[in-house]
Structures are given as structure tokens and as C-alpha cells.
C-alpha atoms as a PDB file:
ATOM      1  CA  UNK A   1     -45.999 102.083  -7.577  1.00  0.00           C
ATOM      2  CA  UNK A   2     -44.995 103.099 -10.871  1.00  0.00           C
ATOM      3  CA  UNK A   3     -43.708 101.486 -14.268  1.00  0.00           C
ATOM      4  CA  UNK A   4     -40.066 101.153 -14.735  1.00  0.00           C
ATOM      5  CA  UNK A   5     -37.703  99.840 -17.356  1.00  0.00           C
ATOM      6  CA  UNK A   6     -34.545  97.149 -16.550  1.00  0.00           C
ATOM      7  CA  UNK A   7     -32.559  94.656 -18.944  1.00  0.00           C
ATOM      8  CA  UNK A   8     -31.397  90.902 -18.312  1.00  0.00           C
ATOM      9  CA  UNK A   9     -28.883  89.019 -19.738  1.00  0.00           C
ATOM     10  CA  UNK A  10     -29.483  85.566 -19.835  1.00  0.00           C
ATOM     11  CA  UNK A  11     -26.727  83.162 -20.895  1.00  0.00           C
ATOM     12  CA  UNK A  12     -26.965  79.962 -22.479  1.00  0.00           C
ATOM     13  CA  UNK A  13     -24.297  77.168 -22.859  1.00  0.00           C
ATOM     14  CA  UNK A  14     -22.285  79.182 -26.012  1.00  0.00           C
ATOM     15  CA  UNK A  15     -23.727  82.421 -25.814  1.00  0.00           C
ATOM     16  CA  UNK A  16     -24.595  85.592 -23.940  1.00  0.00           C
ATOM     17  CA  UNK A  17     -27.858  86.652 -24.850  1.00  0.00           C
ATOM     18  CA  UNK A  18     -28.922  90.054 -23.806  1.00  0.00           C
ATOM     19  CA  UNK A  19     -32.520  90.790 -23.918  1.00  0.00           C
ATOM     20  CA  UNK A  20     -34.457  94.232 -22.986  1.00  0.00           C
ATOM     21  CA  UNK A  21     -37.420  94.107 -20.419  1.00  0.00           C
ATOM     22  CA  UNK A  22     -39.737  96.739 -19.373  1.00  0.00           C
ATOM     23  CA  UNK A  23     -42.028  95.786 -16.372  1.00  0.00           C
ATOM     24  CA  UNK A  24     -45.116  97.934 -15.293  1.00  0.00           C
ATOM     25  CA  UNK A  25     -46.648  97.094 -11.509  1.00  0.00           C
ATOM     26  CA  UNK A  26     -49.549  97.727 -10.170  1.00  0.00           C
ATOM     27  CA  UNK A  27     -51.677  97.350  -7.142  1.00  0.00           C
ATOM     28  CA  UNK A  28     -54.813  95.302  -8.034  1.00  0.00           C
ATOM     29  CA  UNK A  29     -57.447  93.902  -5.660  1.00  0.00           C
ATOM     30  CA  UNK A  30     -58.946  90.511  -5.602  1.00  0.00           C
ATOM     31  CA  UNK A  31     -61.971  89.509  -3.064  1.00  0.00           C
ATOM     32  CA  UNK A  32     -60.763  93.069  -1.012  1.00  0.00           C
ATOM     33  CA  UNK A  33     -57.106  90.998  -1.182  1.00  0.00           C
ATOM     34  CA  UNK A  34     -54.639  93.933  -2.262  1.00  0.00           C
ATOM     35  CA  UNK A  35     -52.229  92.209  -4.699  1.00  0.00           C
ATOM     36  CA  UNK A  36     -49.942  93.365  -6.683  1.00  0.00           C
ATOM     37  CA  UNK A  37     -49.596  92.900 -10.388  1.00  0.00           C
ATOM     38  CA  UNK A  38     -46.192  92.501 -12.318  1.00  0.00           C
ATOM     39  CA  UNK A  39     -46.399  92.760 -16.326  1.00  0.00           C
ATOM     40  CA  UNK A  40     -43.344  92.256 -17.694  1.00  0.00           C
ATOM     41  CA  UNK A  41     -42.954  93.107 -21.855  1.00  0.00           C
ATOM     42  CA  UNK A  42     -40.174  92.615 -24.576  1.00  0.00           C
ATOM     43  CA  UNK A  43     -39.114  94.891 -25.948  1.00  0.00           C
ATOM     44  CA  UNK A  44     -35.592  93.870 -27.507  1.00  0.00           C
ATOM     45  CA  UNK A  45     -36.244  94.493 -30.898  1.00  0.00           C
ATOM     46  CA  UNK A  46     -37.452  98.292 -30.013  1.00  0.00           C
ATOM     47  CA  UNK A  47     -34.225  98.487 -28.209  1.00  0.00           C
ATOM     48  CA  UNK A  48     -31.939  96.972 -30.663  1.00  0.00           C
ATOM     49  CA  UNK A  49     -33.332  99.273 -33.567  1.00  0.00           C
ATOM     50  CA  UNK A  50     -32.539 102.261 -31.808  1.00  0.00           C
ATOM     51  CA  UNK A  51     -28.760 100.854 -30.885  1.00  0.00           C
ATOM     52  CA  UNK A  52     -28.434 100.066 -34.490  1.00  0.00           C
ATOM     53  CA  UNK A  53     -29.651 103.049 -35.680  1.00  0.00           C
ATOM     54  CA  UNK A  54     -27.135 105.474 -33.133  1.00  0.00           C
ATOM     55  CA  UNK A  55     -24.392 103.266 -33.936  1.00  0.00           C
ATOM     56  CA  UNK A  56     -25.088 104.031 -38.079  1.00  0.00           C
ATOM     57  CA  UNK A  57     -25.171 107.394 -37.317  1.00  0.00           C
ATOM     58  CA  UNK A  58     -22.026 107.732 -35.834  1.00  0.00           C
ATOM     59  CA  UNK A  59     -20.397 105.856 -38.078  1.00  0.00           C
ATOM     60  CA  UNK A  60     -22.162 108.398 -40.597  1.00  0.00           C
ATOM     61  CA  UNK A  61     -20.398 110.904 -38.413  1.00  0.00           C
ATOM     62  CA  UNK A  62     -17.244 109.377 -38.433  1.00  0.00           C
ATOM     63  CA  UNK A  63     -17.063 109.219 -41.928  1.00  0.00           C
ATOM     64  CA  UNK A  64     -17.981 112.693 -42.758  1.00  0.00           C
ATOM     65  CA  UNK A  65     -15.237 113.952 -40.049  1.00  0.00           C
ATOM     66  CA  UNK A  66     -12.410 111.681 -41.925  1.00  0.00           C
ATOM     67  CA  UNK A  67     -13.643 113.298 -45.537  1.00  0.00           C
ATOM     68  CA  UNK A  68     -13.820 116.754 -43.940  1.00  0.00           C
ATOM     69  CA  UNK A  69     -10.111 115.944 -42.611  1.00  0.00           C
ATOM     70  CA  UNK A  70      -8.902 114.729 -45.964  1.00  0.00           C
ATOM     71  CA  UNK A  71     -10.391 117.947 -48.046  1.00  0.00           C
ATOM     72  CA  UNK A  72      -8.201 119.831 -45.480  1.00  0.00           C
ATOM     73  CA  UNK A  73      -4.741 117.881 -45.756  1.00  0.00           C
ATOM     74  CA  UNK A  74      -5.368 116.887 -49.868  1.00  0.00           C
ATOM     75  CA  UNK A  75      -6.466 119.976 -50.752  1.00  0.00           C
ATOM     76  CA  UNK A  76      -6.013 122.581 -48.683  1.00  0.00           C
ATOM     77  CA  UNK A  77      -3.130 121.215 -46.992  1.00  0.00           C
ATOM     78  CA  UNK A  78      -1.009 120.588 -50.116  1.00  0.00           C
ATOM     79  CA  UNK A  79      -2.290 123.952 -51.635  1.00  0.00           C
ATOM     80  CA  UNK A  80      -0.927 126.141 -48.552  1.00  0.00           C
ATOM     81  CA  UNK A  81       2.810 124.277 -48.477  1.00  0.00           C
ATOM     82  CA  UNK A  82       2.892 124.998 -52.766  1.00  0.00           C
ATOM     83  CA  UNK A  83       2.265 128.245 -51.738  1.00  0.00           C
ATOM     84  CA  UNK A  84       4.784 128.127 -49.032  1.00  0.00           C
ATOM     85  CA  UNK A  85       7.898 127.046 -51.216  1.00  0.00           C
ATOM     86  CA  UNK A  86       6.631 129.281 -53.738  1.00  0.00           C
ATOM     87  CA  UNK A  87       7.227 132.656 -50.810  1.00  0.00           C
ATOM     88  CA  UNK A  88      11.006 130.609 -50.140  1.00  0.00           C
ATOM     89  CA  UNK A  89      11.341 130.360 -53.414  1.00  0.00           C
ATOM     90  CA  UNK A  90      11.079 134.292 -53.950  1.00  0.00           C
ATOM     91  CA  UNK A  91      13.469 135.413 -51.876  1.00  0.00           C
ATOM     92  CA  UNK A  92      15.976 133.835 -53.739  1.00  0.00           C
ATOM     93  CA  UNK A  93      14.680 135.970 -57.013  1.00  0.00           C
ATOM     94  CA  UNK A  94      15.853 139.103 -58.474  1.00  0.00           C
ATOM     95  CA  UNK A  95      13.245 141.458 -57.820  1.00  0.00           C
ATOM     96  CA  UNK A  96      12.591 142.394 -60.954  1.00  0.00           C
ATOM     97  CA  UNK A  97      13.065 139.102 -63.212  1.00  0.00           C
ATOM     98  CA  UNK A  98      10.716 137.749 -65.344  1.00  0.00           C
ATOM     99  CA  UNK A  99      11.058 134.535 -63.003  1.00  0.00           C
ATOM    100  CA  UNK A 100       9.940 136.979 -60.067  1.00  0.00           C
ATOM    101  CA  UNK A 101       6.938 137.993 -61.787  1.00  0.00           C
ATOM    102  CA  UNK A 102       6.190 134.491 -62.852  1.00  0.00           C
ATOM    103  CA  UNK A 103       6.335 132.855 -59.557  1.00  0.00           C
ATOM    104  CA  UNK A 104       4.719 135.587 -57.999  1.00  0.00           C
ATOM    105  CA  UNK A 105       1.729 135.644 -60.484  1.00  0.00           C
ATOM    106  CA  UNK A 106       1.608 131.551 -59.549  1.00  0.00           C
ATOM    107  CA  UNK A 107       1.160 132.351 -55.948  1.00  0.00           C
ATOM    108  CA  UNK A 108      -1.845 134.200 -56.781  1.00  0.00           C
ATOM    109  CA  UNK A 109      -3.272 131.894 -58.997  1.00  0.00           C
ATOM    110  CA  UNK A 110      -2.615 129.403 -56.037  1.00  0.00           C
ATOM    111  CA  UNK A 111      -4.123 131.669 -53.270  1.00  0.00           C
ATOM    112  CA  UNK A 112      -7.385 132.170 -55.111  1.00  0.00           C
ATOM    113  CA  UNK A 113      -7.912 128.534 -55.749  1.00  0.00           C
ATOM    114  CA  UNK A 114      -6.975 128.158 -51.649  1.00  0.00           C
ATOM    115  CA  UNK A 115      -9.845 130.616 -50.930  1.00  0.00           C
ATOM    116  CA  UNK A 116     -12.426 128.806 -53.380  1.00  0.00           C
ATOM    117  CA  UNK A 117     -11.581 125.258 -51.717  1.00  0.00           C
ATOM    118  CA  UNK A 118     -11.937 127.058 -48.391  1.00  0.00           C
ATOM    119  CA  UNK A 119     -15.294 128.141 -49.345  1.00  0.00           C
ATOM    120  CA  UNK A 120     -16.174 124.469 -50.925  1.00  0.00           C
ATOM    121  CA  UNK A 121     -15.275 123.036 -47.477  1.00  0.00           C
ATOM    122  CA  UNK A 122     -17.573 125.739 -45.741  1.00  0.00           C
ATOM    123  CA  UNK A 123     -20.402 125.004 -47.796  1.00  0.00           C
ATOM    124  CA  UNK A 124     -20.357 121.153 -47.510  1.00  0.00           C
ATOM    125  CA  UNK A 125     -19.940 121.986 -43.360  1.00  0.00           C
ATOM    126  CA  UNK A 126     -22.988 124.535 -43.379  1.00  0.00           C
ATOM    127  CA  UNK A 127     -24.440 126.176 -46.050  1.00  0.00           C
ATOM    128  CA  UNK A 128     -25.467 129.450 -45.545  1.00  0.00           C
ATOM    129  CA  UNK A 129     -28.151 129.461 -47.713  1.00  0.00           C
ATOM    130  CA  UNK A 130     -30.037 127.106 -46.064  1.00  0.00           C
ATOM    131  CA  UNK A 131     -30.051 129.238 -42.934  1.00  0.00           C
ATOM    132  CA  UNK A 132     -30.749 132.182 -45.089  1.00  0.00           C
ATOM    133  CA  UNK A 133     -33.388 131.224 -48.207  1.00  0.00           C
ATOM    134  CA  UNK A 134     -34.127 127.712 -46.857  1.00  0.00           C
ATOM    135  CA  UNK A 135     -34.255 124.672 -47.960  1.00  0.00           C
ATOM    136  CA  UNK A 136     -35.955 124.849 -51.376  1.00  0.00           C
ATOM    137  CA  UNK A 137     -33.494 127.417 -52.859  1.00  0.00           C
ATOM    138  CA  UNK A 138     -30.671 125.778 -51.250  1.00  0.00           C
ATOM    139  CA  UNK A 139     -31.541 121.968 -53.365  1.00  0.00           C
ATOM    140  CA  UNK A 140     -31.361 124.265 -56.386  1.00  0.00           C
ATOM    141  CA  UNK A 141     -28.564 126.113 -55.881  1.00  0.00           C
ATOM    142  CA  UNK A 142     -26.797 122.947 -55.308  1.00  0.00           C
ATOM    143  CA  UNK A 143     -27.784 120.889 -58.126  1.00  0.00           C
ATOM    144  CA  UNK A 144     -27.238 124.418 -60.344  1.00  0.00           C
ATOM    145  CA  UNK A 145     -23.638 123.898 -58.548  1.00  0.00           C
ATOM    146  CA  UNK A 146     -23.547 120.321 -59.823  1.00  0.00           C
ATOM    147  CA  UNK A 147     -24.765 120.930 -63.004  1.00  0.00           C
ATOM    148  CA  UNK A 148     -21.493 122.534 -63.599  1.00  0.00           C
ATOM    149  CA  UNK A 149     -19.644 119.334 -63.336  1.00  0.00           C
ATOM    150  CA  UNK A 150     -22.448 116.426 -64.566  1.00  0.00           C
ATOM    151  CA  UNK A 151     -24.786 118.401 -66.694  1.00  0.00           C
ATOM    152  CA  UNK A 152     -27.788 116.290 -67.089  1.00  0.00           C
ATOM    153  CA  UNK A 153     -29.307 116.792 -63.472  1.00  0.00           C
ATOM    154  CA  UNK A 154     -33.593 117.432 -64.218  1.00  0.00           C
ATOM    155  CA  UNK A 155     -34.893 118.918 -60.956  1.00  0.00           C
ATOM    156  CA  UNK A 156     -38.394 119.134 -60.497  1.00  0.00           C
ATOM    157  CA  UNK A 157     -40.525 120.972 -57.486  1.00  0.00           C
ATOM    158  CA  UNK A 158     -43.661 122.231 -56.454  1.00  0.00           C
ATOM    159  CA  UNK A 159     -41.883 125.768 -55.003  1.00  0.00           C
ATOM    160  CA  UNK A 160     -39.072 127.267 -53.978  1.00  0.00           C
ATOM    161  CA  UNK A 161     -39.950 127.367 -50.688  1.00  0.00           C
ATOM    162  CA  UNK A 162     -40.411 124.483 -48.513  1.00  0.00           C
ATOM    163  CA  UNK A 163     -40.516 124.068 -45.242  1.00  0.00           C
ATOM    164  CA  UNK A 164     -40.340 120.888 -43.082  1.00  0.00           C
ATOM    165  CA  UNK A 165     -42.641 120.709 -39.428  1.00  0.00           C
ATOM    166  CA  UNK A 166     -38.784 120.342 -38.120  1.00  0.00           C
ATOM    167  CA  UNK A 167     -35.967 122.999 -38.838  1.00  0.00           C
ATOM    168  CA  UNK A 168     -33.496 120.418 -37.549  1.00  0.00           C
ATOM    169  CA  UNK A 169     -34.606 117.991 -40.468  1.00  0.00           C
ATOM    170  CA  UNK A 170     -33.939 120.244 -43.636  1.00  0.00           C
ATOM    171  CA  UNK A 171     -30.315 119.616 -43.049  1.00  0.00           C
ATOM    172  CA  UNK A 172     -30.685 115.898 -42.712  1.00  0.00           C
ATOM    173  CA  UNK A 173     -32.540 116.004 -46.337  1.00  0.00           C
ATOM    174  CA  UNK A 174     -30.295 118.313 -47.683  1.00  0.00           C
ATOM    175  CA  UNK A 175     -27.117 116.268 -46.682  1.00  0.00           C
ATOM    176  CA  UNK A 176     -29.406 113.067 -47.912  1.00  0.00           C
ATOM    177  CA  UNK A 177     -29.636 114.365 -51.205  1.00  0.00           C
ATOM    178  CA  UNK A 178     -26.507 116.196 -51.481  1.00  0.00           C
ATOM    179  CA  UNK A 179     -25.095 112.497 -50.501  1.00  0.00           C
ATOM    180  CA  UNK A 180     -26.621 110.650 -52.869  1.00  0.00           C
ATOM    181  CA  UNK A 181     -25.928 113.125 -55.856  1.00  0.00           C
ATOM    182  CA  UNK A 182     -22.275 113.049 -55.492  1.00  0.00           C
ATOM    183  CA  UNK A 183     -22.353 109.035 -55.272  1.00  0.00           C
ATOM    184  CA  UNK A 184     -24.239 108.986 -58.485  1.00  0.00           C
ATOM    185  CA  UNK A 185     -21.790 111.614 -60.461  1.00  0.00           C
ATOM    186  CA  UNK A 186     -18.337 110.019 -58.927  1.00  0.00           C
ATOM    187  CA  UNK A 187     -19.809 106.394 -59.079  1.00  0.00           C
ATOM    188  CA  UNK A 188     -22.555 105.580 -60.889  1.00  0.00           C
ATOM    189  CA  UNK A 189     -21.846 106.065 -64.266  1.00  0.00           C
ATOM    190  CA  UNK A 190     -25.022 107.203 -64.894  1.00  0.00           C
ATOM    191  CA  UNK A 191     -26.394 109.086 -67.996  1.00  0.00           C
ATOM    192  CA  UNK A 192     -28.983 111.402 -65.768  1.00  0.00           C
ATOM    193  CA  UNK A 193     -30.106 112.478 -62.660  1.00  0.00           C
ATOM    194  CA  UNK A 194     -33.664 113.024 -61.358  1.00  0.00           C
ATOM    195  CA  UNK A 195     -34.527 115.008 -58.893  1.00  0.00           C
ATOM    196  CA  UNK A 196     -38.377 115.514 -58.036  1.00  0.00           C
ATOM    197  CA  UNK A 197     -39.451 117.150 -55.182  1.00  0.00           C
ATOM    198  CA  UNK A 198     -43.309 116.978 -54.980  1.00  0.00           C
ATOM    199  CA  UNK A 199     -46.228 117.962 -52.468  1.00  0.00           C
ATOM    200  CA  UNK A 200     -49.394 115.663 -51.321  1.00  0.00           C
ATOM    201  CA  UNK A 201     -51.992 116.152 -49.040  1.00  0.00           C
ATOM    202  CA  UNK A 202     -50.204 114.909 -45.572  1.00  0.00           C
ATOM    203  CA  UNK A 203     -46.787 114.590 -47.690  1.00  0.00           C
ATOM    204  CA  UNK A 204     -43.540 116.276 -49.022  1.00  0.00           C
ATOM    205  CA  UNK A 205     -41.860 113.595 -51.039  1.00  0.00           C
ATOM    206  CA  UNK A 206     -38.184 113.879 -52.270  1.00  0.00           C
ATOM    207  CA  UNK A 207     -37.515 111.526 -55.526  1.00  0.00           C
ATOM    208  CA  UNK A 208     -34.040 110.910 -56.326  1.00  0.00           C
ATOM    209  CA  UNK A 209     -32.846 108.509 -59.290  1.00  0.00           C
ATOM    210  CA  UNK A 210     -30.021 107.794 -61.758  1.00  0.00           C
ATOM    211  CA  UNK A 211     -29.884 105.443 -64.457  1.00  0.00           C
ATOM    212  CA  UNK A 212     -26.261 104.344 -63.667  1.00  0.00           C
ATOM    213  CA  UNK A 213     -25.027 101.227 -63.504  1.00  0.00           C
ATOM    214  CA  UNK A 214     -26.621 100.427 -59.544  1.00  0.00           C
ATOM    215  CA  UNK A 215     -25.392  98.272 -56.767  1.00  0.00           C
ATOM    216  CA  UNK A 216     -25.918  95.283 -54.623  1.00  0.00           C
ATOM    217  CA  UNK A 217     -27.644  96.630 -51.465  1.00  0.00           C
ATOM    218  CA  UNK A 218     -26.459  93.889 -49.254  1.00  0.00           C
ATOM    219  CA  UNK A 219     -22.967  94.506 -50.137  1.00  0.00           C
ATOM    220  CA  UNK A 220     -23.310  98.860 -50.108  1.00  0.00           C
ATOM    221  CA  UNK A 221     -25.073  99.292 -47.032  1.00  0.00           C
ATOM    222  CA  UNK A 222     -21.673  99.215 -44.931  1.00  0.00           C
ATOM    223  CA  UNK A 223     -19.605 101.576 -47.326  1.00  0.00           C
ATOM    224  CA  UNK A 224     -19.460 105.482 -46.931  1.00  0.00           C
ATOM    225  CA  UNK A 225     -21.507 107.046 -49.220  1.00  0.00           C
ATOM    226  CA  UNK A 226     -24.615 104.550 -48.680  1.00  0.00           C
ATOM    227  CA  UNK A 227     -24.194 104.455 -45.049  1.00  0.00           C
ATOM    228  CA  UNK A 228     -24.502 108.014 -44.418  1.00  0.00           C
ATOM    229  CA  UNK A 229     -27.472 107.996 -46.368  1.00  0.00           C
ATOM    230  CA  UNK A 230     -29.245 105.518 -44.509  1.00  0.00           C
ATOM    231  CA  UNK A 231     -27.848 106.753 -40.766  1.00  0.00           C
ATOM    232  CA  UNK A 232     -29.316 109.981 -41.752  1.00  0.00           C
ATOM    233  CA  UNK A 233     -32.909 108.496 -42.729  1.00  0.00           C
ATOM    234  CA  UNK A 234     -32.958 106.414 -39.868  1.00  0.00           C
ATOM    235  CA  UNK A 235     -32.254 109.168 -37.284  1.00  0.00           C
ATOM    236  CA  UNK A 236     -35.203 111.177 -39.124  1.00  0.00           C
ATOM    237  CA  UNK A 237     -37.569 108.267 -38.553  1.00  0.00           C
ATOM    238  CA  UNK A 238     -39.684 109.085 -41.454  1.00  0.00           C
ATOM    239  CA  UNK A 239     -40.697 106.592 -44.459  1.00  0.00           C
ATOM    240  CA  UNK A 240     -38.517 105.951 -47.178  1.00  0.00           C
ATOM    241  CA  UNK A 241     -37.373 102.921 -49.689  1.00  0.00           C
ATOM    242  CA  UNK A 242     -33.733 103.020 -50.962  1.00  0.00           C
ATOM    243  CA  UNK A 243     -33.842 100.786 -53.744  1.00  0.00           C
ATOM    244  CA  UNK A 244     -30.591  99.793 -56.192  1.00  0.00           C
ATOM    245  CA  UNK A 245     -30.570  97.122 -59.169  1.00  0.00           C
ATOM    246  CA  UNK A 246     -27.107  96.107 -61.124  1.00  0.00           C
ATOM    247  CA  UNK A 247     -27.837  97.710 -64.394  1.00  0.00           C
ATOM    248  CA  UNK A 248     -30.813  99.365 -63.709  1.00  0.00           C
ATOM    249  CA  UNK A 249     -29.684 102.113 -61.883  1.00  0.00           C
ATOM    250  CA  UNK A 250     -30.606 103.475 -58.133  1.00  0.00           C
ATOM    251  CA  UNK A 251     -34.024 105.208 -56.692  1.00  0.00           C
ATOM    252  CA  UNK A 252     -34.291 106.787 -53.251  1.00  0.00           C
ATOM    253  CA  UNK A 253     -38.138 108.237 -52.353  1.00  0.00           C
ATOM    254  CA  UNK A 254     -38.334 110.389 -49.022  1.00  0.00           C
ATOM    255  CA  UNK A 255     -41.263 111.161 -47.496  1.00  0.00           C
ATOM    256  CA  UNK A 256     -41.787 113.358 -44.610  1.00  0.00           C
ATOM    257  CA  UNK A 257     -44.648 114.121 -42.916  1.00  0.00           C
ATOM    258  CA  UNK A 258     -46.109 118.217 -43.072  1.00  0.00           C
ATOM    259  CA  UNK A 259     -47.452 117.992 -39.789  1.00  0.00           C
END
């Protein structure tokens, strides 16, 4: 005899309610009486967590496929066919007109910014630094990236190198914090950026803050950005508080265990 897991439904007068068992037998004696013992345990909430928590991440999933797909057709896409009518467009030129050189000079212009989007879209996919100087270097690189667009990012960390007891898991921080970064510049109105990456005894904590204008959690939660944030904590299953306040501005705190 051995323990096995099952699941009843049971069904009231409006409702269906579907609960998650998982029973453990035994064979017991009792005065030299073999018997056998049946312990049955709920464990529906255990269950449900881990339903929620695959559904949130492919939603997470979902969403970051349907972004990926509009960089391609809204940038990419419309960049290629300019180019396109641009090439139709010059075989209809004298070959030597200043209109020639002109158009041909834009095509250029619009190839190079077709190769720097394709690189953008690369990087947000995989970045290759991460595989290549890990994951301390890579957080820098990328706020140094941002920096270029919202200034007043302050990053703060013990080294440049860090490593997490799971490879697997420096690409769920990095998208985590690359996430919440890009909500705070495109949404948050915020003034600055924090970003403190710090090292205890049993601990590697990753501080993120602004001091925009925050949210109402219980409204957020569902919408892209924040979603994707909190599918990918979840699927780490490692401690963290995501905390927003109208007016006050929003805090994330990651912390991840070293061994």
C-alpha cells in the first residue's frame, strides 16, 4: 500500500465545488487485527495556488508574445514596407538626380534604424550579455541603456558579479526588473529611480523604487506590466512584497535565497 493523490467535486444546490484530496493508507494492526488505515488531507488551497500561479504566468507569457508581435508589425513591420516603396520609388528616378541621391540616402538612414530595432527586439528576447558576463553586468548595462532615455536611474550593488543558486532564475530577475523599470519611465511619472542590489548573510536582495505618482494594487494586478511582474515572482517562489501607494510612488524588494 502506498499514498496516492485524487480530487472530488462535490456539488451543492447552486454550485460546483471542486475540492483537492490527497489520501495516504496504511496497514496498521490492532489486538494482532490487520486493519487498514485511510488518512485523507486537504489540500485545496496548495492546489489552487499553484493553478493560479501557472495560469498568471501564462498570461505573463501571453502578453510578452503580443508585445514581441507588435515591436515586429509597428516597428519593424512599417520600417521594412517605407523601405520597400522607397526601392519602387527608385526605379522611377533618373539615376543621377539629386532626387536619386536623396531617396537613396533615406533608404539608408531607414535600413540602419531597421537593424538597431532588430537588435532592440533581440535584446529584450535574450540578452547576450547575460549568457556571457552574467547577471550583475547585464542590470547595469541595462539601466546605463535606460539612462539614455530617463536619466535619473541611481543603481546601487555590492559587485558586478552575482550569481543566483539557479541559472534559470537570473532571467526571471532580470525580466522582473527590466519590467518594472520600463513601467516606471512610460507610466509613472516619476522623478527617480532606485535601484539597490544588496548582499546579506543567507540573502541577495533586489530593491526597486520610484517616486512616481503609484497605483491601486487591487485595480493593477490584472494589467500587463504588473502582471508579468508578479507571474514571474510567483513562478520563482521566493519572498518578495510589491507595494504601490497613489502619490507616494511604488517599491518592489526581492529576495532570493544564496543557497
Amino acid at each position: 500500500l502506498k499514498a496516492f493523490d485524487d480530487e472530488v467535486t462535490l456539488m451543492g444546490d447552486s454550485n460546483h465545488t471542486k475540492i483537492y484530496l490527497s489520501f495516504s493508507c496504511s496497514k496498521i494492526y490492532h489486538f494482532d487485527q490487520p486493519l487498514i488505515l485511510l488518512v485523507a488531507k486537504d489540500i485545496s488551497d496548495r492546489k489552487n495556488e499553484s493553478i493560479k500561479v501557472l495560469q498568471a504566468t501564462i498570461h505573463g507569457e501571453d502578453m510578452e508574445r503580443k508585445r514581441l508581435a507588435s515591436d515586429l508589425h509597428d516597428s519593424l513591420g512599417q520600417e521594412l514596407y517605407a523601405i520597400k516603396i522607397h526601392l519602387n520609388a527608385l526605379n522611377k528616378m533618373e539615376y543621377q538626380s539629386q532626387t536619386y541621391k536623396k531617396t537613396l540616402n533615406d533608404v539608408n538612414t531607414m535600413l540602419s534604424e531597421s537593424m538597431r530595432s532588430i537588435q532592440e527586439i533581440s535584446f529584450n528576447l535574450m540578452p547576450t550579455v547575460l549568457e556571457d558576463k552574467g547577471l550583475g553586468i547585464s542590470i547595469e548595462q541595462l539601466v546605463k541603456r535606460l539612462k539614455t532615455v530617463f536619466s535619473s536611474i541611481d543603481y546601487f550593488s555590492f559587485s558586478r558579479t552575482i550569481k543566483l543558486p539557479e541559472k534559470k532564475d537570473e532571467l526571471f530577475i532580470y525580466r522582473v526588473i527590466q519590467e518594472f523599470l520600463s513601467n516606471s519611465i512610460k507610466h509613472s511619472e516619476a522623478r527617480n529611480i532606485i535601484v539597490n542590489i544588496d548582499e546579506q548573510s543567507n540573502f541577495i536582495t533586489f530593491l526597486l523604487e520610484d517616486d512616481g505618482k503609484g497605483f491601486d494594487m487591487n485595480k493593477m494586478e490584472r494589467k500587463s506590466g504588473v502582471n508579468i511582474i508578479f507571474s514571474r515572482l510567483r513562478s520563482l517562489n521566493t519572498e518578495f512584497t510589491y507595494e504601490s501607494k497613489i502619490g507616494e510612488g511604488t517599491r518592489l524588494e526581492i529576495k532570493i535565497r544564496k543557497e
